[in-house]
Protein backbone atom coordinates (compact mmCIF):
# COMPACT_ATOMS: atom_id res chain seq x y z
CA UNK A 1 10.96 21.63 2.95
CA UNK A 2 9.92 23.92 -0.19
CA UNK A 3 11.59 21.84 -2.66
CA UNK A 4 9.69 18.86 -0.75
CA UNK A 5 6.14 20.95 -1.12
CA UNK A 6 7.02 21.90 -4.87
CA UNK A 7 7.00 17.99 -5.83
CA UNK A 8 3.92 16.98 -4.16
CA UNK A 9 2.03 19.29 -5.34
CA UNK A 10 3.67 18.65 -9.11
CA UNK A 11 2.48 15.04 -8.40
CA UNK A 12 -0.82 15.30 -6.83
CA UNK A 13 -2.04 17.82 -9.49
CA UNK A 14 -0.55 15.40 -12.37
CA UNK A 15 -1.91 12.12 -10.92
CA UNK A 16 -5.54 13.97 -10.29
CA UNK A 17 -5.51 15.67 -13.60
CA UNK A 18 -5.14 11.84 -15.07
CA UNK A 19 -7.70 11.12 -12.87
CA UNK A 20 -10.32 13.55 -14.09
CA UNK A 21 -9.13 12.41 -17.34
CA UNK A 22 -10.54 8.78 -16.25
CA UNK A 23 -14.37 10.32 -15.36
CA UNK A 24 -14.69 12.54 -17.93
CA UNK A 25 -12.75 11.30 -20.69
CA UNK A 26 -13.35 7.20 -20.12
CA UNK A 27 -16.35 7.64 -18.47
CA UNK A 28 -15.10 5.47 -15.10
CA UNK A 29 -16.94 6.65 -12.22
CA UNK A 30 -16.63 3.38 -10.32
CA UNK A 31 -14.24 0.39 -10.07
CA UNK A 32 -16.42 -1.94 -11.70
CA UNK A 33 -17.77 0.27 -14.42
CA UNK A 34 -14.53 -1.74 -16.64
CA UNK A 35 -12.57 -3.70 -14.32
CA UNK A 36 -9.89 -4.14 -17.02
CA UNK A 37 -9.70 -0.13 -18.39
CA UNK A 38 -9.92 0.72 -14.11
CA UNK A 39 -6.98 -1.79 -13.13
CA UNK A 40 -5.17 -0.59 -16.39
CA UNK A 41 -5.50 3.10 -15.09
CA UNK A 42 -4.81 2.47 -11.54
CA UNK A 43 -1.49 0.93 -12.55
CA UNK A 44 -0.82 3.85 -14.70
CA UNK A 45 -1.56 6.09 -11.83
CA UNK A 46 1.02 4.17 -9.38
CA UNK A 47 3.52 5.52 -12.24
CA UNK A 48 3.07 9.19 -11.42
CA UNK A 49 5.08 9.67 -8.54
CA UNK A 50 8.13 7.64 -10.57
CA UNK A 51 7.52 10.03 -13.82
CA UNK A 52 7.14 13.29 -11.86
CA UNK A 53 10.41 12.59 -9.83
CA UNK A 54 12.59 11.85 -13.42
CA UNK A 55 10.98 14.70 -15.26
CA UNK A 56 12.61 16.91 -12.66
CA UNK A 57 15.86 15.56 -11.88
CA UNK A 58 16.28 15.36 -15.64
CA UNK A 59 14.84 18.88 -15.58
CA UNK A 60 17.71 19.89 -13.14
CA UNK A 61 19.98 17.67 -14.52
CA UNK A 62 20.39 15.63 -11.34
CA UNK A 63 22.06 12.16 -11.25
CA UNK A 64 19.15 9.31 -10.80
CA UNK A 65 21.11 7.89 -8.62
CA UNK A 66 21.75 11.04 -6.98
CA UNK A 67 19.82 9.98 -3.52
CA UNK A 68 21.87 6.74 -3.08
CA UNK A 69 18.80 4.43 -2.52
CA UNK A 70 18.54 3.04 -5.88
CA UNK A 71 21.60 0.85 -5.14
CA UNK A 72 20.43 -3.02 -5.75
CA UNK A 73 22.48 -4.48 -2.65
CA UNK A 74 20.27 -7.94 -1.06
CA UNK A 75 20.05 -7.83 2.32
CA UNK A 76 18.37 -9.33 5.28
CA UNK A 77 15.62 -6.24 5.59
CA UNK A 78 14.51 -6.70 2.20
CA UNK A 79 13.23 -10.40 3.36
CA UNK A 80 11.48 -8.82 6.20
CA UNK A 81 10.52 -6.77 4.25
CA UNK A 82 8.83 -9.51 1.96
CA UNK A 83 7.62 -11.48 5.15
CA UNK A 84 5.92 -9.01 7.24
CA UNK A 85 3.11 -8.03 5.09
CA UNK A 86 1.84 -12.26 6.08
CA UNK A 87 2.24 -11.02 9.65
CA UNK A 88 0.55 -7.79 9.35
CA UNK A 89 -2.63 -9.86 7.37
CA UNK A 90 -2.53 -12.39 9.52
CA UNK A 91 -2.37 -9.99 12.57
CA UNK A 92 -5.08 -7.88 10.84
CA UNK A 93 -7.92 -10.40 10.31
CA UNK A 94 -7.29 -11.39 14.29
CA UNK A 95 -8.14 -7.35 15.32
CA UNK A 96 -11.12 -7.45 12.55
CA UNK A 97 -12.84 -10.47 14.31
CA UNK A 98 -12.42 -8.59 17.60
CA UNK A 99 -15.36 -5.98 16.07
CA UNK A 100 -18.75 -6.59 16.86
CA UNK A 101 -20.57 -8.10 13.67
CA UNK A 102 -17.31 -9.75 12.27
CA UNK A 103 -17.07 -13.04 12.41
CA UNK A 104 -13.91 -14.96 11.95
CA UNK A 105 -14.02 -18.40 9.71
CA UNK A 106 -12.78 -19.43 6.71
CA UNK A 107 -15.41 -18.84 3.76
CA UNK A 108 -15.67 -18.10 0.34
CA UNK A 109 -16.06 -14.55 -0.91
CA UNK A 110 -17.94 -14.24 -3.81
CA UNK A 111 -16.42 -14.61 -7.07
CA UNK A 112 -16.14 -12.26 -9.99
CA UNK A 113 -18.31 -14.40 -12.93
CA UNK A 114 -20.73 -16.41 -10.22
CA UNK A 115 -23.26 -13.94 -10.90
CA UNK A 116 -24.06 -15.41 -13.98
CA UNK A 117 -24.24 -19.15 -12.30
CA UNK A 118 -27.40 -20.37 -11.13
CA UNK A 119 -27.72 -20.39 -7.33
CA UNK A 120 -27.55 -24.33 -7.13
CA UNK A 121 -24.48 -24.06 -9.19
CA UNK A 122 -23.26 -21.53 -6.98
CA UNK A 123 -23.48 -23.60 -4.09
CA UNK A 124 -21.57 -26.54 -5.71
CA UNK A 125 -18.39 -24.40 -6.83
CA UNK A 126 -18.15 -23.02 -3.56
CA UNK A 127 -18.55 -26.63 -1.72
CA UNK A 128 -15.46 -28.06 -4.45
CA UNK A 129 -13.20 -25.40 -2.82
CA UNK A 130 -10.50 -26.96 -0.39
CA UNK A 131 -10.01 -24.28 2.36
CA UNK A 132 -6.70 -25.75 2.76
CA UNK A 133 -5.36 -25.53 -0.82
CA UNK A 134 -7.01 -22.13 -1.37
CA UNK A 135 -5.53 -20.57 1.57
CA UNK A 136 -1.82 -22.02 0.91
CA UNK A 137 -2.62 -21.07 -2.97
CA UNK A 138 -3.60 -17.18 -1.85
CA UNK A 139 -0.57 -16.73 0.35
CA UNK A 140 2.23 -18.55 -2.26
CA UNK A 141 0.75 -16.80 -5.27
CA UNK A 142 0.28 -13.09 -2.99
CA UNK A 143 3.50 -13.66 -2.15
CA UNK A 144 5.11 -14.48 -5.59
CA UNK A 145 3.12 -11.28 -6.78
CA UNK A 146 4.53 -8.83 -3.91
CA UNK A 147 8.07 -9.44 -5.03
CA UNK A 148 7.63 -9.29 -8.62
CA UNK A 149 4.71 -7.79 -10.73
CA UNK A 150 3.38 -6.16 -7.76
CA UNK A 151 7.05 -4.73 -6.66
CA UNK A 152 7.29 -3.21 -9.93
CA UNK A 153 3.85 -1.53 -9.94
CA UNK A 154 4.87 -0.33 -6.27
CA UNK A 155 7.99 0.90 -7.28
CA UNK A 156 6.07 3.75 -9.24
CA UNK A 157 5.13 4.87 -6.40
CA UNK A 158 8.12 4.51 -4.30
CA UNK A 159 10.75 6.11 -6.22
CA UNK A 160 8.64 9.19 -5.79
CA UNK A 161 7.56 8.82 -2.19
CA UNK A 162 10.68 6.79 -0.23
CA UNK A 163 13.22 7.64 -2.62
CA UNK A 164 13.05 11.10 -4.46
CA UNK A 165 10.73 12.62 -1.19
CA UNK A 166 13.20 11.01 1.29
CA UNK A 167 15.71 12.77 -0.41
CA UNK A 168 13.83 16.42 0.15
CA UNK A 169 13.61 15.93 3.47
CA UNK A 170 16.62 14.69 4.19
CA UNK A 171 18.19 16.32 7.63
CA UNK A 172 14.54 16.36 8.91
CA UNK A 173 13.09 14.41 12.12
CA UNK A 174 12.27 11.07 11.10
CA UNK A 175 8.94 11.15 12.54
CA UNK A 176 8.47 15.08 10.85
CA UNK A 177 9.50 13.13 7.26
CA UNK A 178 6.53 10.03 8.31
CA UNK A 179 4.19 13.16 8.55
CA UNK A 180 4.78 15.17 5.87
CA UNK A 181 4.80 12.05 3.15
CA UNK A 182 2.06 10.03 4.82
CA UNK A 183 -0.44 12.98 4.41
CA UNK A 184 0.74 13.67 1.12
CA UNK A 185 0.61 10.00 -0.13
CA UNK A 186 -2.74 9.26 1.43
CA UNK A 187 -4.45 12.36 -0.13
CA UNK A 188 -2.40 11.32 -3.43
CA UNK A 189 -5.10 8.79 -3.43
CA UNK A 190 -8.08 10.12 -3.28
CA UNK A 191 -9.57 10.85 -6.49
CA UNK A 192 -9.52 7.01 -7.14
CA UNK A 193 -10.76 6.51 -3.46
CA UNK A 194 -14.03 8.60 -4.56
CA UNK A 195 -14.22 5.87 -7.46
CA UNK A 196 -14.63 3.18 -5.07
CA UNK A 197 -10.76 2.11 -4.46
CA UNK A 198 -10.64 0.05 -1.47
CA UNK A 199 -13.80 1.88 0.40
CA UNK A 200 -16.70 1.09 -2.21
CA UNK A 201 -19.55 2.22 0.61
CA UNK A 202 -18.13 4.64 2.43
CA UNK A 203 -16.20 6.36 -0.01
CA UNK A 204 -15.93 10.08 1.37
CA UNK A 205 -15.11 8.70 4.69
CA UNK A 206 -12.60 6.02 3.01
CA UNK A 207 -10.57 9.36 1.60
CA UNK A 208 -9.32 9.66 5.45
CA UNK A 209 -9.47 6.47 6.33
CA UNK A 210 -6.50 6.01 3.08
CA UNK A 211 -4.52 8.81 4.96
CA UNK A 212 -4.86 7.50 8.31
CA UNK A 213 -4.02 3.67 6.68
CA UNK A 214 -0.78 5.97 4.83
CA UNK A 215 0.13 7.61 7.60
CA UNK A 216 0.84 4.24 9.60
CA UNK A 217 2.44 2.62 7.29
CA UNK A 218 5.54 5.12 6.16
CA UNK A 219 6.87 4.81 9.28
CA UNK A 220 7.52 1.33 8.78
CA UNK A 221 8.37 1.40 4.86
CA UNK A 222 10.67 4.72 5.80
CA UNK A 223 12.28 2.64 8.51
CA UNK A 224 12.90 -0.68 6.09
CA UNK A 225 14.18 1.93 3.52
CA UNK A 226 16.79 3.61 5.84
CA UNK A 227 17.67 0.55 7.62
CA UNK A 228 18.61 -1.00 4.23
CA UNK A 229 19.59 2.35 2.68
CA UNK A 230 17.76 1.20 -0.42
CA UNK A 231 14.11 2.20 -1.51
CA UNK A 232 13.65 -1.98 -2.76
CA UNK A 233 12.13 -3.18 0.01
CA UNK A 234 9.90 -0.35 0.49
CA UNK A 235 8.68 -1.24 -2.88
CA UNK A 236 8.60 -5.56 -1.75
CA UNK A 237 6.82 -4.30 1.43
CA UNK A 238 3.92 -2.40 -0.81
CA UNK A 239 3.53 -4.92 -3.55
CA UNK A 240 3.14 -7.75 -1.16
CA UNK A 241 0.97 -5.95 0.69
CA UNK A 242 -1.41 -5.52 -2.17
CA UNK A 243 -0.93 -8.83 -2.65
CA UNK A 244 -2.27 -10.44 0.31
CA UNK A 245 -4.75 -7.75 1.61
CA UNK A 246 -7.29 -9.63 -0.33
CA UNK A 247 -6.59 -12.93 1.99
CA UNK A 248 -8.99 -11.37 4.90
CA UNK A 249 -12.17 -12.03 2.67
CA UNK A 250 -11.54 -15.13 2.91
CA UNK A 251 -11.73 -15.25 7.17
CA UNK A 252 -13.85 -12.44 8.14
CA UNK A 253 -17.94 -12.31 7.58
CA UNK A 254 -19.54 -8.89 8.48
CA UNK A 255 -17.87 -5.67 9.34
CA UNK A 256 -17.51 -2.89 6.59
CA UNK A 257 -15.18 -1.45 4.47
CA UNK A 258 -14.40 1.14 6.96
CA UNK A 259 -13.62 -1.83 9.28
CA UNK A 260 -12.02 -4.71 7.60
CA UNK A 261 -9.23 -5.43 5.73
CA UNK A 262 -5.45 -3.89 5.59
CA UNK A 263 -7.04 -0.81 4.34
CA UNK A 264 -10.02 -0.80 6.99
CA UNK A 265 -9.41 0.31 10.98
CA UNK A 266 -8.27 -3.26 11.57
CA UNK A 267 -5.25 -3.16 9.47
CA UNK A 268 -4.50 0.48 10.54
CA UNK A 269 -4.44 -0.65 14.27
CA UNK A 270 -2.08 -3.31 12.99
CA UNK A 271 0.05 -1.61 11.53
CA UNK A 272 0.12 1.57 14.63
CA UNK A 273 1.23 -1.59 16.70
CA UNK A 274 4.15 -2.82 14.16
CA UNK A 275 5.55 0.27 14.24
CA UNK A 276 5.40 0.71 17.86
CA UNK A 277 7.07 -2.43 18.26
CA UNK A 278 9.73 -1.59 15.43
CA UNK A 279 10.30 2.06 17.59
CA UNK A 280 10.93 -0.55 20.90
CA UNK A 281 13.42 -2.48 18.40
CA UNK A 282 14.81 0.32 17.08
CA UNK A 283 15.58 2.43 20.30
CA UNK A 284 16.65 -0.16 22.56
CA UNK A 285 18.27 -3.11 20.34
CA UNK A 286 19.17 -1.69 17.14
CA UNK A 287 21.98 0.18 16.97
CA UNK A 288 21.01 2.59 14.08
CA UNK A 289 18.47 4.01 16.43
CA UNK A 290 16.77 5.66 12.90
CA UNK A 291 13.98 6.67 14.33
CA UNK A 292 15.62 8.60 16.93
CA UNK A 293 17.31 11.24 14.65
CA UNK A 294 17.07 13.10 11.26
CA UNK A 295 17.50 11.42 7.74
CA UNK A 296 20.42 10.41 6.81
CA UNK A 297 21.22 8.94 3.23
């Protein structure tokens, strides 16, 4: 567990000091102070967990391969793996219209540029919009994105987190392991949560809301990971993710950022109830029964 602390904190103090870097030394103190310089950064900042984890097993002169879940072996998990995120969206903006002041219907979200469009033309771009096209269009191209660009930008952080952390902890209880890296990966994130990442309004609150949202979801990228004995589809599970979170603006009115969305309570009960239904799956169908036991790589 030392050796598990030791690169945590090596990454959280790296990835905030780059962070601090952005506020003081770009002068970002919000997400849409430069859109393109924030993205840019946020990208960079998925990277730290990758860089951190080779500087030290280069450092110790460990084999990269060295935790066995870098092998590139296709299998079946790595599709659910691509297909669940549209379940757990899907799933999500259901729970979000349950809350009182959301309202479920397809609409337009406003759209980065229309604020420079007169009101009348406003309301004709948004009336040209097929809700049909646009929704098949969101979930093809969110899709396309999770298992490519955005797989890549999530594998920064998954090397680090489900491969290299995995590996620290390995011979610990799987649910002791979901813990441990779901705190430490949710507060990873909030220096750019205080920027406005995700919880624009509430962003203080949105800090635990990210480590509630993070502790939810590693059981279920953890279990994918194992299952598969490969750290890919952890990576095709967090890029499509990011992908498609965006799709619930387009169905539910109302609410808050505390509320809605994959990041909001609504996704977080979502995802509590995937991996209760993966634990059934895994304890009395599966045969691995991962869940059950310690890590094993």
């Amino acid at each position: 567990m030392k050796k598990a602390i030791n690169f945590s904190i090596i990454v959280c103090l790296a990835s905030w000091i780059f962070a601090a870097f952005m506020w003081f030394g770009m002068g970002i103190h919000n997400t849409t102070d430069n859109l393109k310089l924030y993205s840019l950064c946020a990208t960079i900042y998925m990277f730290f967990p990758l860089v951190c984890a080779l500087v030290i097993q280069i450092i110790k002169k460990e084999k990269l391969g060295s935790t066995g879940l870098l092998k590139f072996k296709i299998k079946w998990s790595w599709l659910v793996a691509w297909l669940l995120p549209v379940v757990i969206v899907a799933a999500t903006i259901i729970v979000n219209s349950l809350f009182e002041g959301c309202m479920l219907g397809f609409h337009m979200p406003a759209i980065l540029g229309m604020e420079n469009l007169s009101p009348e033309d406003q309301a004709k771009f948004m009336a040209m919009q097929n809700p049909k096209i646009m929704i098949v269009t969101t979930l093809v191209s969110g899709l396309i994105a999770g298992i490519t660009i955005n797989a890549v930008a999530a594998f920064g952080e998954e090397y680090g987190w489900r491969n290299y952390l995995v590996s620290l902890l390995k011979g610990r209880n799987f649910w002791v392991a979901c813990l441990f890296i779901g705190v430490v990966w949710g507060f990873w994130h909030f220096p750019i949560i205080l920027l406005g990442h995700n919880y624009f309004v509430h962003r203080t609150a949105g800090v635990f809301m990210m480590v509630a949202m993070c502790l939810v979801m590693t059981p279920i990228e953890l279990y994918l990971v194992l299952k598969a004995k490969s750290v890919y589809p952890a990576a095709i599970f967090h890029g499509t993710v990011n992908a498609l979170a965006g799709a619930t603006m387009l169905f539910i009115s109302g609410g808050s950022d505390l509320i809605n969305g994959v990041a909001g309570l609504s996704g977080i009960i979502t995802m509590a109830v995937v991996t209760l239904i993966l634990f059934v799956y895994d304890r009395f169908v599966s045969e691995d029964k991962i869940m059950s036991k310690k890590i094993e790589l």
